[in-house]
Protein backbone atom coordinates (compact mmCIF):
# COMPACT_ATOMS: atom_id res chain seq x y z
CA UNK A 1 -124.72 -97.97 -48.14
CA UNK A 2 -127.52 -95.62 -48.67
CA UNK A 3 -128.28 -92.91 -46.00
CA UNK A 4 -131.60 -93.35 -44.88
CA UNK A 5 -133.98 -89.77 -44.37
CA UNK A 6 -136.83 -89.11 -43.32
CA UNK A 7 -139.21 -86.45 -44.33
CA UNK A 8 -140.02 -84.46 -40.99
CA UNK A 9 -143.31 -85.08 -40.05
CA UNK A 10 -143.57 -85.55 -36.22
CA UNK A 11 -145.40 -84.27 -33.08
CA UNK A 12 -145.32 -83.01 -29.69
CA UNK A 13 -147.73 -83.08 -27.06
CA UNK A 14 -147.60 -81.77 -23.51
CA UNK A 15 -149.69 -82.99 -20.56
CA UNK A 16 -151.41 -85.96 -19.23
CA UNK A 17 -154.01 -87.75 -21.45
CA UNK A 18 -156.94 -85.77 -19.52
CA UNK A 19 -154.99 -82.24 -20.13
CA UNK A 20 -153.35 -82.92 -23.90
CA UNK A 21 -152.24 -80.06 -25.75
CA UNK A 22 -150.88 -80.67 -29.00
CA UNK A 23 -148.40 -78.23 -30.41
CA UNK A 24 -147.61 -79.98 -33.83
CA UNK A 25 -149.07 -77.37 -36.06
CA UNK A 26 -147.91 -74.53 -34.23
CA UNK A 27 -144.17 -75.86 -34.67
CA UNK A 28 -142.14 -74.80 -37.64
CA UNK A 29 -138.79 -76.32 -35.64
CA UNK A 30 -138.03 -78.86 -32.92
CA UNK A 31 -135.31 -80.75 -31.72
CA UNK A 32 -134.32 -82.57 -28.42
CA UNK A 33 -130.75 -80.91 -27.29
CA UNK A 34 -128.34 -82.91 -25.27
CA UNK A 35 -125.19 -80.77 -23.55
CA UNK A 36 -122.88 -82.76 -21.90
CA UNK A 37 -119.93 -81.80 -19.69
CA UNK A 38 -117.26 -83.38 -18.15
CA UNK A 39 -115.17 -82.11 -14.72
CA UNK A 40 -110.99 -82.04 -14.54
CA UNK A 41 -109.86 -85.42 -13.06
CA UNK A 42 -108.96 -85.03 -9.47
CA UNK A 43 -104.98 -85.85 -8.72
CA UNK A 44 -105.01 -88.06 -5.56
CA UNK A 45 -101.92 -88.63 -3.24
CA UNK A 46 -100.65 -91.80 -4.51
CA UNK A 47 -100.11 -90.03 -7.83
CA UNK A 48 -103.16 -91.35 -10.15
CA UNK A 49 -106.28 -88.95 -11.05
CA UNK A 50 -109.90 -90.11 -10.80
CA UNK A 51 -111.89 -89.10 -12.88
CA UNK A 52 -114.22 -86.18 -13.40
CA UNK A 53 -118.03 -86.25 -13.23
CA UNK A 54 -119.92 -86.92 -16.38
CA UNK A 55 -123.49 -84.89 -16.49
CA UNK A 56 -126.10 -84.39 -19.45
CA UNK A 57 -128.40 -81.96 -19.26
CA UNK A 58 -131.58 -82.00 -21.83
CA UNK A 59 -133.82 -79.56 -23.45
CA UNK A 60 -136.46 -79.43 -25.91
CA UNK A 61 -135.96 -76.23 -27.93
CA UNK A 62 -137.74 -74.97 -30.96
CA UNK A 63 -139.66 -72.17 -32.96
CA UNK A 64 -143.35 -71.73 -33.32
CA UNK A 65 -146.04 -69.70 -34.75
CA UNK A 66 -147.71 -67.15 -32.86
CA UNK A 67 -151.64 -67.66 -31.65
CA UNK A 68 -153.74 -65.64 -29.86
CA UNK A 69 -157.08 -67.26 -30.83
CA UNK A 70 -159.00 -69.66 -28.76
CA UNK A 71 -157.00 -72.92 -27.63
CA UNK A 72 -154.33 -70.82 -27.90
CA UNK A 73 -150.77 -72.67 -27.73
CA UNK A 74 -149.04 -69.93 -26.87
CA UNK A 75 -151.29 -68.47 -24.27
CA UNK A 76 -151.22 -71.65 -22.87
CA UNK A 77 -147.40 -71.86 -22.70
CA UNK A 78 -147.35 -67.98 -21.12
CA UNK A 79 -149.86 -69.11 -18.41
CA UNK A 80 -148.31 -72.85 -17.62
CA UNK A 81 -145.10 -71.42 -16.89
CA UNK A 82 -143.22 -73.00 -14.29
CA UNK A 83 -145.32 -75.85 -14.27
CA UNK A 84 -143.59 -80.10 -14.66
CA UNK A 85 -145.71 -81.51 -17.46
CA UNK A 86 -145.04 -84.74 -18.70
CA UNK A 87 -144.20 -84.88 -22.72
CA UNK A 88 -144.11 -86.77 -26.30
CA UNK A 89 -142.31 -86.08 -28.82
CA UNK A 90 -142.23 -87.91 -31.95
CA UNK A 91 -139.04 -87.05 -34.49
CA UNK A 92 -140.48 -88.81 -37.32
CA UNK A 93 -143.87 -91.29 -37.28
CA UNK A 94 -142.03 -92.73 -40.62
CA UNK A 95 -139.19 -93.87 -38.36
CA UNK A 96 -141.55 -94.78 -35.41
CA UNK A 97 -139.69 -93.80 -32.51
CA UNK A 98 -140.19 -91.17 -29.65
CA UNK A 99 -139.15 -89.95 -26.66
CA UNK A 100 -141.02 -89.17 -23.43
CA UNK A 101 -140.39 -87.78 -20.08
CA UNK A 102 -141.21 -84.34 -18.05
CA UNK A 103 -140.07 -80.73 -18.67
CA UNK A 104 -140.63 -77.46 -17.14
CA UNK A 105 -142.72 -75.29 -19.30
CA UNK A 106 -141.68 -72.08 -20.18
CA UNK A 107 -143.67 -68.83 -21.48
CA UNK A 108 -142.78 -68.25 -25.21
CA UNK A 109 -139.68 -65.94 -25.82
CA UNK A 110 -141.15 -63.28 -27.89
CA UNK A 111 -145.05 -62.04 -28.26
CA UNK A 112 -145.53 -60.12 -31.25
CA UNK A 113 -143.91 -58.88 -34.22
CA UNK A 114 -143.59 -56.86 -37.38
CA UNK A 115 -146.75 -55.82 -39.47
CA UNK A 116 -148.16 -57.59 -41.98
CA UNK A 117 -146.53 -60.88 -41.01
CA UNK A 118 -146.67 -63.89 -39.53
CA UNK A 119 -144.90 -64.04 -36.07
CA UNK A 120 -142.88 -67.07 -34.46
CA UNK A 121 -141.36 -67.21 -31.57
CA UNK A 122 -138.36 -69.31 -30.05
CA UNK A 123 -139.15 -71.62 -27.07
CA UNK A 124 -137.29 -73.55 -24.86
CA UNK A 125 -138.29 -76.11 -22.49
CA UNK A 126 -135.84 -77.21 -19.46
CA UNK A 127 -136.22 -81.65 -19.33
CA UNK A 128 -136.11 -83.24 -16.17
CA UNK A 129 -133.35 -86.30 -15.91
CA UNK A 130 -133.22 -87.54 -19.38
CA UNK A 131 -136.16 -88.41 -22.12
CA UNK A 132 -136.41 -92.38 -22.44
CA UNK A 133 -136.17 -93.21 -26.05
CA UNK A 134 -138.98 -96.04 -27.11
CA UNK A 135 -141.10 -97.45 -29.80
CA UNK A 136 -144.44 -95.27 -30.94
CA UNK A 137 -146.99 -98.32 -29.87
C-alpha cells in the first residue's frame, strides 16, 4: 500500500469571524501537540489497584516570521496576550480536514534578531479542553 502525503499547504486563523486574523503567511512551522499522562494505579484494601487518571493536554506550537509593519501578526500576538480566542487550523486543504476550538494567546517568544536577516520567532499557544477534529465545509 502506498503512503499517502500531502504537500503542506494549510492555515490558521485566530478570532471570531468579525475579529479574523490570519497567520498563514507569517508561519514557516505549525503543528497541534498532544501530551498525555497517566497517574500510578491506586492499591485498594481488598488487594486490586484502580486505575490512574488519564489527562491530555493540547497546544498549538510553531515558528513564524517576524512583522512589525501594519496588521502586524506579531504585534497583535504581543498585545492579545492572555486573551481565549477561538481558532482554525487547517493541516492540509488537500486532505480537507481541520481542527477548531479555543486557546490562550501568547506574546511571541523572541522580538528581534541578528542583522541582515530575516527573524522568526517560536510561539506557543496553551488549547483549552481538546480541538474537535471535522471536515473543512
Amino acid at each position: 500500500m502506498a503512503v499517502n502525503q500531502n504537500t503542506v499547504v494549510g492555515t490558521l486563523t485566530i478570532g471570531a469571524a468579525a475579529d479574523l486574523t490570519n497567520f498563514s503567511s507569517q508561519l514557516t512551522s505549525i503543528k497541534l501537540v498532544t501530551s498525555s499522562d497517566t497517574s500510578d494505579p491506586v492499591p485498594v484494601l481488598s488487594g486490586e489497584t484502580v486505575a490512574g487518571e488519564f489527562s491530555e493536554t493540547q497546544t498549538l506550537e510553531g515558528t513564524m516570521f517576524q512583522d512589525l509593519g501594519t496588521a502586524s501578526k506579531m504585534l497583535w500576538l504581543y498585545d492579545n496576550a492572555g486573551e481565549t480566542h477561538v481558532f482554525e487550523f487547517i493541516p492540509s486543504t488537500a486532505a480537507g480536514k481541520k481542527f477548531t476550538g479555543s486557546l490562550v494567546v501568547a506574546s511571541p517568544a523572541e522580538i528581534g534578531g541578528d542583522a541582515k536577516s530575516k527573524p522568526t520567532t517560536d510561539i506557543s499557544f496553551q488549547v483549552i479542553g481538546k480541538a474537535v477534529a471535522g471536515d473543512v465545509a
